[in-house]
N, C-alpha and C. Protein backbone atom coordinates (compact mmCIF):
# COMPACT_ATOMS: atom_id res chain seq x y z
N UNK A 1 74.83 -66.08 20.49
CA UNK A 1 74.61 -67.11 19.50
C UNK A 1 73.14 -67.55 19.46
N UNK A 2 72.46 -67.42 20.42
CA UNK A 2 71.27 -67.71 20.35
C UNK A 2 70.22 -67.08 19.65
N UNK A 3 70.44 -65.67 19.18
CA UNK A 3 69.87 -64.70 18.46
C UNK A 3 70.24 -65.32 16.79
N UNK A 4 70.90 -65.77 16.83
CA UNK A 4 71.50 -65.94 15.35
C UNK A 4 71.56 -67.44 15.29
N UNK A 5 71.69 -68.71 16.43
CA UNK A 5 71.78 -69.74 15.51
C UNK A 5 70.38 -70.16 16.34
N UNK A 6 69.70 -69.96 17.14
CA UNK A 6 68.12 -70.49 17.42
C UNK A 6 67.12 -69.74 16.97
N UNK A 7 67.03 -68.87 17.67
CA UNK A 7 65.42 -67.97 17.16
C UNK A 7 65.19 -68.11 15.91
N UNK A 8 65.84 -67.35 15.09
CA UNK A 8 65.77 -67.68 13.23
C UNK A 8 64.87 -68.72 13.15
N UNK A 9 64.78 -69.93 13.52
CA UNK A 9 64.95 -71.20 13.09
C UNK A 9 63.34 -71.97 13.93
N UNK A 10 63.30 -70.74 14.66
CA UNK A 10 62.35 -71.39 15.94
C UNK A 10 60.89 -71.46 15.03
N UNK A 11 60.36 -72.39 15.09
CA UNK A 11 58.93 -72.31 13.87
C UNK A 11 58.01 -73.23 15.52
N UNK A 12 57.27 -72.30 16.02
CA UNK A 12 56.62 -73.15 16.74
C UNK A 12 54.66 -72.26 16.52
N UNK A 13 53.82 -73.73 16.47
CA UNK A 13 52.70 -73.53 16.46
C UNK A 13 51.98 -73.46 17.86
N UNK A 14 51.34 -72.07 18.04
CA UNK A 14 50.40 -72.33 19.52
C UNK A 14 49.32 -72.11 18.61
N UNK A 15 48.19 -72.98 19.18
CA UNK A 15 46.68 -72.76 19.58
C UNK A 15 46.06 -71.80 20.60
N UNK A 16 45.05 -70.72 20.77
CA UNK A 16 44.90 -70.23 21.63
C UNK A 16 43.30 -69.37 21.59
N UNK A 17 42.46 -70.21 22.33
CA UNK A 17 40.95 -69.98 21.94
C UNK A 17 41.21 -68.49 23.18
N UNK A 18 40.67 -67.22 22.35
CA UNK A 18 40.25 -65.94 23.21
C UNK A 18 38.92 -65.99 23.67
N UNK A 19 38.61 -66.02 24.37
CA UNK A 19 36.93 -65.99 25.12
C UNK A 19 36.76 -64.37 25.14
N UNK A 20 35.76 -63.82 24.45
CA UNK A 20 35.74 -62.60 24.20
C UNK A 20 33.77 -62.13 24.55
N UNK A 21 33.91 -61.21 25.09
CA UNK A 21 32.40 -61.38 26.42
C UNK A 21 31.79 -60.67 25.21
N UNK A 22 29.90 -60.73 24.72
CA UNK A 22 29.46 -60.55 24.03
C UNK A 22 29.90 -60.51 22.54
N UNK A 23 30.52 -61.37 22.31
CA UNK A 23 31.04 -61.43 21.14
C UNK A 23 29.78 -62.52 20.28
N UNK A 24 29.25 -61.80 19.34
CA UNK A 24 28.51 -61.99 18.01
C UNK A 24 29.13 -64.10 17.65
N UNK A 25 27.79 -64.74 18.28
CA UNK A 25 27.79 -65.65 18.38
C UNK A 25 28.33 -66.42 17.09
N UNK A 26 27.81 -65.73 15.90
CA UNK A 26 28.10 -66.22 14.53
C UNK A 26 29.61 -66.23 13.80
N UNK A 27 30.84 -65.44 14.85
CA UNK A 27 32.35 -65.51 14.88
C UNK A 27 32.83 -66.46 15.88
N UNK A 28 31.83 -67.08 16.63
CA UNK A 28 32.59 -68.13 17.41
C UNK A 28 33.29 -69.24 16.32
N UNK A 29 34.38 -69.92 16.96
CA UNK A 29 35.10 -70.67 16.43
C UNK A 29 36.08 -69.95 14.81
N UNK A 30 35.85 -68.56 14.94
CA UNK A 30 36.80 -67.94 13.73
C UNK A 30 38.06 -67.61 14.09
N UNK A 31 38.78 -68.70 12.78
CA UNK A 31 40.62 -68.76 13.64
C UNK A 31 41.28 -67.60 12.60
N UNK A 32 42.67 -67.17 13.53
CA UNK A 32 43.26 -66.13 12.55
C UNK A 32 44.43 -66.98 12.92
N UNK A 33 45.08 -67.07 11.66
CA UNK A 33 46.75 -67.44 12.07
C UNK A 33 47.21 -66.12 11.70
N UNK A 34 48.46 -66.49 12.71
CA UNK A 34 49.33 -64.81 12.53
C UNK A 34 50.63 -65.69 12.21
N UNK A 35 51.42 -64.86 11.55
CA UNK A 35 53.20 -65.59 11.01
C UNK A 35 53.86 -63.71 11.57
N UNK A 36 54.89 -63.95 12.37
CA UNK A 36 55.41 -62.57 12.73
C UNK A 36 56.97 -63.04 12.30
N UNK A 37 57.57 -61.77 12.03
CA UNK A 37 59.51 -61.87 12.10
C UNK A 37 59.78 -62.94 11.21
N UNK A 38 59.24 -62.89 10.02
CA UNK A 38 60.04 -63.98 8.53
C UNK A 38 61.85 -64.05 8.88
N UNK A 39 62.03 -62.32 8.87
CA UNK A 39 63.40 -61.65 8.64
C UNK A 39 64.31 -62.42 7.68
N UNK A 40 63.16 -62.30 6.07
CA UNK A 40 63.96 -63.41 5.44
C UNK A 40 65.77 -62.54 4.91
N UNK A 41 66.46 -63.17 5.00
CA UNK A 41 68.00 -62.84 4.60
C UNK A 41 68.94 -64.17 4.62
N UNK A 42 70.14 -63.85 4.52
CA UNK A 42 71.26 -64.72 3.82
C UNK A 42 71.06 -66.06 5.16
N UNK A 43 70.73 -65.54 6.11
CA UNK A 43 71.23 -66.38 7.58
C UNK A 43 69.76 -67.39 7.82
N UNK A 44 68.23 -66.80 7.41
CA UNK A 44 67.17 -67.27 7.11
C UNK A 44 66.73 -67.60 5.62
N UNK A 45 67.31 -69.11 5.13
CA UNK A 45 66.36 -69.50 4.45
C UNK A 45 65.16 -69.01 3.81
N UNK A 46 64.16 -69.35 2.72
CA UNK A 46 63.37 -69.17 1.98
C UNK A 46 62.82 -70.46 2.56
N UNK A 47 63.31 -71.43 2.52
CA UNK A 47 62.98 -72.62 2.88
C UNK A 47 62.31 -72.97 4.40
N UNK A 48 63.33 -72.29 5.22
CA UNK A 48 62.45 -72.07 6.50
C UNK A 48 61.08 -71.50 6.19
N UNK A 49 61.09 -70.07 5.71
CA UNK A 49 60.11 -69.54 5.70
C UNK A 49 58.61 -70.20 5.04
N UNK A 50 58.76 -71.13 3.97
CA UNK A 50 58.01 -71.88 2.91
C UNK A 50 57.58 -72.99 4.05
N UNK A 51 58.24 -73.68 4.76
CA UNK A 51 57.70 -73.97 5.77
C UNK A 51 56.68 -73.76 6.81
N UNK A 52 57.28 -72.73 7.41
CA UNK A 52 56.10 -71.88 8.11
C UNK A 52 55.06 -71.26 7.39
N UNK A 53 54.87 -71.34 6.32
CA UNK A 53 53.53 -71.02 5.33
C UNK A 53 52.94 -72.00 5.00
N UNK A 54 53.91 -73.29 4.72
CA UNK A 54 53.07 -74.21 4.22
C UNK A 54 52.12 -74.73 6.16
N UNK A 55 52.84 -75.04 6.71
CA UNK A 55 52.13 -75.07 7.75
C UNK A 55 51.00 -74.01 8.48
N UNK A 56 50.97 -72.91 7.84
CA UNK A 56 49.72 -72.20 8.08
C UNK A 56 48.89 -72.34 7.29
N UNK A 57 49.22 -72.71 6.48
CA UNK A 57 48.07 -73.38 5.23
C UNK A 57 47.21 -74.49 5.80
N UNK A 58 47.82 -75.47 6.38
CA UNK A 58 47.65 -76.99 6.66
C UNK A 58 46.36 -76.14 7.85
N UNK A 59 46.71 -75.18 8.92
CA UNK A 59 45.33 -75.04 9.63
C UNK A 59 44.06 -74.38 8.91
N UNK A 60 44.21 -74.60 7.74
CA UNK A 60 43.30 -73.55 7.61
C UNK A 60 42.18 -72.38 7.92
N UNK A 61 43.08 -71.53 8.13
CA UNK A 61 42.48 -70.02 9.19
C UNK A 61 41.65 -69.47 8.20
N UNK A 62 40.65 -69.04 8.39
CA UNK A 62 39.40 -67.92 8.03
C UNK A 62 40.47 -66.56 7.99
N UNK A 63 41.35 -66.23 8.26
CA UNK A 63 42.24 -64.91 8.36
C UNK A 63 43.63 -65.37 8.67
N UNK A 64 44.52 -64.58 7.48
CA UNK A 64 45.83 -64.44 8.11
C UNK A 64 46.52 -62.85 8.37
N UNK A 65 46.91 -63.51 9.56
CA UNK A 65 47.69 -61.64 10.18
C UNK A 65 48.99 -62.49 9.65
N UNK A 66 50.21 -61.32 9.11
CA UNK A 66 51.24 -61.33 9.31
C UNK A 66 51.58 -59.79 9.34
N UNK A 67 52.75 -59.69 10.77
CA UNK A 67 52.72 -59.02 11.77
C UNK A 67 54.44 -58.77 11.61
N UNK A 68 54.48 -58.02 10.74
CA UNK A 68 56.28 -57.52 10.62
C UNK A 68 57.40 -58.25 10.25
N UNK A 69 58.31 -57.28 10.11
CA UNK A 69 59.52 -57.78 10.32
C UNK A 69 59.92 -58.85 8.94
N UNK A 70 59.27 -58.13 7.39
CA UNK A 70 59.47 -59.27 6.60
C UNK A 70 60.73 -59.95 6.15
N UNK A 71 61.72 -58.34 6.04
CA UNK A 71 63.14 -58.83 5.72
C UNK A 71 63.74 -58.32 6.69
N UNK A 72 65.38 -58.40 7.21
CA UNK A 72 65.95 -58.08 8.32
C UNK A 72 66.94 -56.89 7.83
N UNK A 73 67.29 -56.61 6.91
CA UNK A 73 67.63 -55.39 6.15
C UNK A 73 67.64 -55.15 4.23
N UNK A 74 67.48 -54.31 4.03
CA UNK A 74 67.74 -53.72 3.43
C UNK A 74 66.52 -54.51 1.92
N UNK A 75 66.70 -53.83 0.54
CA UNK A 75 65.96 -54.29 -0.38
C UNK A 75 65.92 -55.63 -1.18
N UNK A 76 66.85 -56.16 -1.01
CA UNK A 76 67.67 -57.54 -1.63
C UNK A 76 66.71 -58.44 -1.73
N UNK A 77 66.02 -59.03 -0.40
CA UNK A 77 64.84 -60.15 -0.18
C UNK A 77 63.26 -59.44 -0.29
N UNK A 78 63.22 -58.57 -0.37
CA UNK A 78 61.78 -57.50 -0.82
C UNK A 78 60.73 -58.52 -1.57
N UNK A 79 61.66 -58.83 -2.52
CA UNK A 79 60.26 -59.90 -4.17
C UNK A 79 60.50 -61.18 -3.58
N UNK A 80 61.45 -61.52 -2.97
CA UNK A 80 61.36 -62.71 -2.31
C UNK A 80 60.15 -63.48 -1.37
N UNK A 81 60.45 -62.58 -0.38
CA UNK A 81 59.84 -62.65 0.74
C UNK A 81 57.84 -62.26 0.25
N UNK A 82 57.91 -61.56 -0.23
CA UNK A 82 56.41 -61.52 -1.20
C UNK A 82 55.97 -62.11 -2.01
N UNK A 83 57.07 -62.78 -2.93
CA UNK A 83 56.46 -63.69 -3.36
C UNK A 83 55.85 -65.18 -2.79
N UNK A 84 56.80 -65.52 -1.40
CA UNK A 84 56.28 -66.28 -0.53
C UNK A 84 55.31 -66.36 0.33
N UNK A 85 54.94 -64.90 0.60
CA UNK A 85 53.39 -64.74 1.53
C UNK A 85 52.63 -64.83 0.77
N UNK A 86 52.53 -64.61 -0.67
CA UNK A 86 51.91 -64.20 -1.62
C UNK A 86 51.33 -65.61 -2.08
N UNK A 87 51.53 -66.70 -1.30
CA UNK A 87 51.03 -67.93 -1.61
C UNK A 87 50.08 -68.44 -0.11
N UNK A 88 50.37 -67.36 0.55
CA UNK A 88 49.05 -67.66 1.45
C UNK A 88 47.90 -67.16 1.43
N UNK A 89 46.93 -67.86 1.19
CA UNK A 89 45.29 -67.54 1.28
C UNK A 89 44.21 -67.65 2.45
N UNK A 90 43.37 -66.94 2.81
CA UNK A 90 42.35 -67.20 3.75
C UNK A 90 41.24 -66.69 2.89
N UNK A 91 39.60 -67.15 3.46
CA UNK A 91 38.52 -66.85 2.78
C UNK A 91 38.19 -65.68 3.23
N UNK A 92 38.84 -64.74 4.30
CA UNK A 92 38.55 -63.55 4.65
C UNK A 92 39.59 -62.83 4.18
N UNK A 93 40.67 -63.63 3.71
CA UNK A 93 42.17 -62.12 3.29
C UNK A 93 43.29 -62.35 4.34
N UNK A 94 44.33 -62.19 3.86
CA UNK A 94 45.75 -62.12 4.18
C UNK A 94 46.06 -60.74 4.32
N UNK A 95 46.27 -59.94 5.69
CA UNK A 95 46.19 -58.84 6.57
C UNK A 95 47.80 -58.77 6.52
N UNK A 96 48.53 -57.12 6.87
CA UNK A 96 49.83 -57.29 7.36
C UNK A 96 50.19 -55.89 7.67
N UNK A 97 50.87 -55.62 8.33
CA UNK A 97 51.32 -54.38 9.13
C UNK A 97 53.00 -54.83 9.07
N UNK A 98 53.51 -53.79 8.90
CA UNK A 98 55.17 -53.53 8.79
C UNK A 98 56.05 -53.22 10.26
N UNK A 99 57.09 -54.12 10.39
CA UNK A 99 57.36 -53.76 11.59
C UNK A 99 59.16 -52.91 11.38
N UNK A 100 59.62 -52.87 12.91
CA UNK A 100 60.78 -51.96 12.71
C UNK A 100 61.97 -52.26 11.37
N UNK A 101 62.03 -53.60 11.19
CA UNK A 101 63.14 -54.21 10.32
C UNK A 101 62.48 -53.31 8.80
N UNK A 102 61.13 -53.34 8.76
CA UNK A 102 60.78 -53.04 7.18
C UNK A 102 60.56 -52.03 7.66
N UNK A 103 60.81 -50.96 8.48
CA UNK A 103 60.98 -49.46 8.45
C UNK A 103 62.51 -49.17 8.18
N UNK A 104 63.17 -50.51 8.45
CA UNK A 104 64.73 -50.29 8.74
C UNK A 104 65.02 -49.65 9.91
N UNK A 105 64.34 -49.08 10.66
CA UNK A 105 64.81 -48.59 12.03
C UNK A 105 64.68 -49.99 13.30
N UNK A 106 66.36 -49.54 13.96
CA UNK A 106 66.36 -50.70 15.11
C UNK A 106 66.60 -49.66 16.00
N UNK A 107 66.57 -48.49 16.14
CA UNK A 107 66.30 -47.65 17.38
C UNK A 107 65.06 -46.57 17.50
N UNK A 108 64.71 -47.06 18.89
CA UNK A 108 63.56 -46.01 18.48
C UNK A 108 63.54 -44.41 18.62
N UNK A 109 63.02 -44.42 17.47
CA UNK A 109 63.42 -42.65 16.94
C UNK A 109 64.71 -42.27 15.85
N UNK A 110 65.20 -43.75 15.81
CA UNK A 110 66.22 -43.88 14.87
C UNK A 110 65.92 -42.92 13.64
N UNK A 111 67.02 -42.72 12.97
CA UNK A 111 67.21 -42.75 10.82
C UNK A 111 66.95 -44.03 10.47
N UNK A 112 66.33 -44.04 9.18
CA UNK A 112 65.76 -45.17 8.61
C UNK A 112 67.48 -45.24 7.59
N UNK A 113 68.21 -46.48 7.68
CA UNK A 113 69.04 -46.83 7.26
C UNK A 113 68.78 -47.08 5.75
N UNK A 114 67.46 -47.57 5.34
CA UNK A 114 67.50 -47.83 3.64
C UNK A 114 66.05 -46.94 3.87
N UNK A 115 66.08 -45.47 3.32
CA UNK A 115 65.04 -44.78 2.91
C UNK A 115 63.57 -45.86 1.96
N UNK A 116 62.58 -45.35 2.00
CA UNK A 116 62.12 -46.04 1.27
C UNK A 116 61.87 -47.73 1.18
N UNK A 117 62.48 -48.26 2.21
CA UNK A 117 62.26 -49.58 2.37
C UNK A 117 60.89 -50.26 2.13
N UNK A 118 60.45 -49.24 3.41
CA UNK A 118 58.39 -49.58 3.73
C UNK A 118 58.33 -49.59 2.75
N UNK A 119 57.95 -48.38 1.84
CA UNK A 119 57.38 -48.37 0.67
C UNK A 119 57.44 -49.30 -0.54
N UNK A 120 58.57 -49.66 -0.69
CA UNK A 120 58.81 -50.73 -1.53
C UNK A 120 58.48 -52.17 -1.25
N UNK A 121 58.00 -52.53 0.05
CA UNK A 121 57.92 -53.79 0.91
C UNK A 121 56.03 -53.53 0.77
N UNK A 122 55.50 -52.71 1.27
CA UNK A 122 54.17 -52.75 0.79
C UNK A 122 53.74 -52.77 -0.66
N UNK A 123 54.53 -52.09 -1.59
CA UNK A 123 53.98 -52.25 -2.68
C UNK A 123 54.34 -53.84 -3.14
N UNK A 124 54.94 -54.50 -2.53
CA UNK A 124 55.70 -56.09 -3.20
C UNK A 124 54.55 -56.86 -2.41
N UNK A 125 54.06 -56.76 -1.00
CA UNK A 125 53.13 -57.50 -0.94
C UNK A 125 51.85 -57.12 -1.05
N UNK A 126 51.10 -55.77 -1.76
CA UNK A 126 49.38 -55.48 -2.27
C UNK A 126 49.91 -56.22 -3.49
N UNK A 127 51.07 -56.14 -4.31
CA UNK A 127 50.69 -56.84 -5.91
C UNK A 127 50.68 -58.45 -5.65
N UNK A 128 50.97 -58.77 -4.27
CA UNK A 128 50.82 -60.52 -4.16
C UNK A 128 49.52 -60.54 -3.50
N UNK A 129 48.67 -59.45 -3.77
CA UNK A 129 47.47 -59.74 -2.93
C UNK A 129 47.30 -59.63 -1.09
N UNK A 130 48.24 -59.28 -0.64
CA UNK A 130 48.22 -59.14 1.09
C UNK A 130 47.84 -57.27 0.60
N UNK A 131 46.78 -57.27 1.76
CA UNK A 131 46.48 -56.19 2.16
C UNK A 131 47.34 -55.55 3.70
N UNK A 132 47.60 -54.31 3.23
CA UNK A 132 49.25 -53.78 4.48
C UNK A 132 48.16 -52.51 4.85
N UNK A 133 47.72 -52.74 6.20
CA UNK A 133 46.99 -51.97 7.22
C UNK A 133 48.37 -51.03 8.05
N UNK A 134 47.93 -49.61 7.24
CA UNK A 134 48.76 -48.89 8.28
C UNK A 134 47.82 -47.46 8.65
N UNK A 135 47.90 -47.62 10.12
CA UNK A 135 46.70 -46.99 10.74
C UNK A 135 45.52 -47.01 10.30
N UNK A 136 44.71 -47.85 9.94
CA UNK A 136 43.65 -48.10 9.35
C UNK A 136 43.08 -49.45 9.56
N UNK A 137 41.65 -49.61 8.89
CA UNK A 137 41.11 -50.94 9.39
C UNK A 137 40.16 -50.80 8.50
N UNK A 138 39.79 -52.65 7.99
CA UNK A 138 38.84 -53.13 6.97
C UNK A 138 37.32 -53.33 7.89
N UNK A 139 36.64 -53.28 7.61
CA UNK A 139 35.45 -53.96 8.02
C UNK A 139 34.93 -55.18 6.94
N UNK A 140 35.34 -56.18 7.53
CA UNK A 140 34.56 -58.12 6.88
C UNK A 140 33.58 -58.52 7.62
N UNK A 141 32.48 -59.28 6.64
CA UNK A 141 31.98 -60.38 6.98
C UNK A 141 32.59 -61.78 7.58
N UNK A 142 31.63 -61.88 8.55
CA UNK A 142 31.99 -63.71 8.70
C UNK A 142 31.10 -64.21 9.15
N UNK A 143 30.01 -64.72 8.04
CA UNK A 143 28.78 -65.18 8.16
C UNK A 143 27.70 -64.25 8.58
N UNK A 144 27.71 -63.20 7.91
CA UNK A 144 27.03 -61.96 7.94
C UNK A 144 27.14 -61.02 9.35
N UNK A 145 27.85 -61.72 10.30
CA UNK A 145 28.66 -60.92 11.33
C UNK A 145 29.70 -59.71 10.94
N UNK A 146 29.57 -58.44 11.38
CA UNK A 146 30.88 -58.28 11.00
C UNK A 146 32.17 -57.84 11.97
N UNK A 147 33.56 -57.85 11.49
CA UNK A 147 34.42 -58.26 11.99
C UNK A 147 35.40 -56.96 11.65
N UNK A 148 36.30 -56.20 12.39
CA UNK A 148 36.91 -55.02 12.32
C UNK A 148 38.78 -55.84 12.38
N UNK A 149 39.27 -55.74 11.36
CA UNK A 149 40.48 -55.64 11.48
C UNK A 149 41.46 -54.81 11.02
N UNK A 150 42.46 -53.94 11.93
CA UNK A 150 42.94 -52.87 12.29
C UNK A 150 44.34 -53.59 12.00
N UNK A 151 45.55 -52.69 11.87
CA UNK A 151 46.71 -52.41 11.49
C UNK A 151 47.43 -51.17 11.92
N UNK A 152 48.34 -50.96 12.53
CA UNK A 152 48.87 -49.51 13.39
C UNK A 152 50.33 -49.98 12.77
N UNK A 153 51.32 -48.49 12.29
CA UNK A 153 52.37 -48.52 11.61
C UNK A 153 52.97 -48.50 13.09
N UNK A 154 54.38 -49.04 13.08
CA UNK A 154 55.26 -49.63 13.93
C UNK A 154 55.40 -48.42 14.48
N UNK A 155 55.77 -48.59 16.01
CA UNK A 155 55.84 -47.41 17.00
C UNK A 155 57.40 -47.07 16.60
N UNK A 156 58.15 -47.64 16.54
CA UNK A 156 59.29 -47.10 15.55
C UNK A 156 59.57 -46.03 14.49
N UNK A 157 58.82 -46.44 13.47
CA UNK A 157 58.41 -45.91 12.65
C UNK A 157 58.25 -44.32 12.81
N UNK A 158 57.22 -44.24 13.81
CA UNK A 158 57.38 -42.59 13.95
C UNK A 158 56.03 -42.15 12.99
N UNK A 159 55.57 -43.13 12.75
CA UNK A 159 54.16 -42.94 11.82
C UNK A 159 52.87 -43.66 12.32
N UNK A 160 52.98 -44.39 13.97
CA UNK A 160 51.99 -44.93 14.63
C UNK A 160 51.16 -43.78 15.29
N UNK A 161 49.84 -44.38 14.99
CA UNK A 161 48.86 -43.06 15.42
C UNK A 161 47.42 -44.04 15.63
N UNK A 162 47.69 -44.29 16.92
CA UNK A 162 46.31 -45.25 17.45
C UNK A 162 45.14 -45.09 17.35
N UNK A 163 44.90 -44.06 17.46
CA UNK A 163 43.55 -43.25 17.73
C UNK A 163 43.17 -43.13 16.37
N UNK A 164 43.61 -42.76 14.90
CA UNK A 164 43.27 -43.03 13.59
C UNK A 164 42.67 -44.49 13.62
C-alpha cells in the first residue's frame, strides 16, 4: 500500500548546494531544479502534478531537469502530462531524459509493452518546448561561462550509451 497510497503523493522539496573543485567562478550559486517520476495516470492526479510545478516555479531555477518516468503506462496521459511541463520555464531551458515507465519497460531487458511510447512522449514534450536529451548534450551559457548538460536514454531502454 505504500507504493500506491504514499509515494504517488510524496511532493517533497530538498535544497542541496554541490561544492564542485575548480568550478568556473561565474556558475557559482546556479540552481537546477529537477522534478523526477510525475507517473501521471488515473491513481496520480494532474493536480498533484500542477503542484509540484507550480512549486518549482516559486524557486526560480536558472535550469530545469526533469528526469523520467512521465506517465506510468501506456499513451492515454502523453498530451497531458506535456502539456503540464510545458508550463515550466527556466532562463537556461527545461532539459528531460525518458525513463523506464516512458520506454514502457519495467524489466530490464524487457519488451516494450506499448511500442512507440518514447517516441510519442518526446515528440509531446519538444512541441511544449522541453528539450529530451537522449545520449547527447547541449552546451549553455551562464554568464558567459559555459555549462555542459547531458541526457543518457534509460539503461532499460537498451538504447543507453554513456560514452556518446
Amino acid at each position: 500500500s505504500y507504493a500506491r497510497m504514499v509515494e504517488p503523493f510524496w511532493l517533497e522539496t530538498n535544497q542541496i548546494e554541490i561544492r564542485i573543485p575548480d568550478l568556473d567562478p561565474r556558475l557559482d550559486g546556479f540552481t537546477i531544479a529537477q522534478l523526477s517520476d510525475l507517473h501521471l495516470c488515473r491513481a496520480v492526479p494532474a493536480s498533484h502534478i500542477r503542484q509540484a510545478i507550480d512549486k518549482v516555479q516559486r524557486l526560480s531555477p536558472d535550469l530545469i531537469a526533469l528526469t523520467g518516468d512521465f506517465v506510468h503506462a501506456g499513451f492515454h496521459y502523453v498530451d497531458a502530462v506535456a502539456q503540464l511541463v510545458g508550463r515550466l520555464h527556466a532562463p537556461l531551458g527545461v532539459f528531460a531524459v525518458l525513463g523506464n515507465h516512458d520506454y514502457s519497460i519495467r524489466v530490464y531487458g524487457g519488451k516494450p509493452r506499448f511500442p512507440r511510447l518514447a517516441e510519442t512522449i518526446e515528440a509531446a514534450l519538444t512541441l511544449q518546448g522541453v528539450v529530451v536529451l537522449k545520449n547527447e548534450y547541449r552546451l549553455l551559457q551562464h554568464q558567459e561561462a559555459p555549462l555542459a548538460v547531458a541526457g543518457v536514454c534509460d539503461l532499460w531502454s537498451g538504447e543507453a550509451d554513456l560514452p556518446k
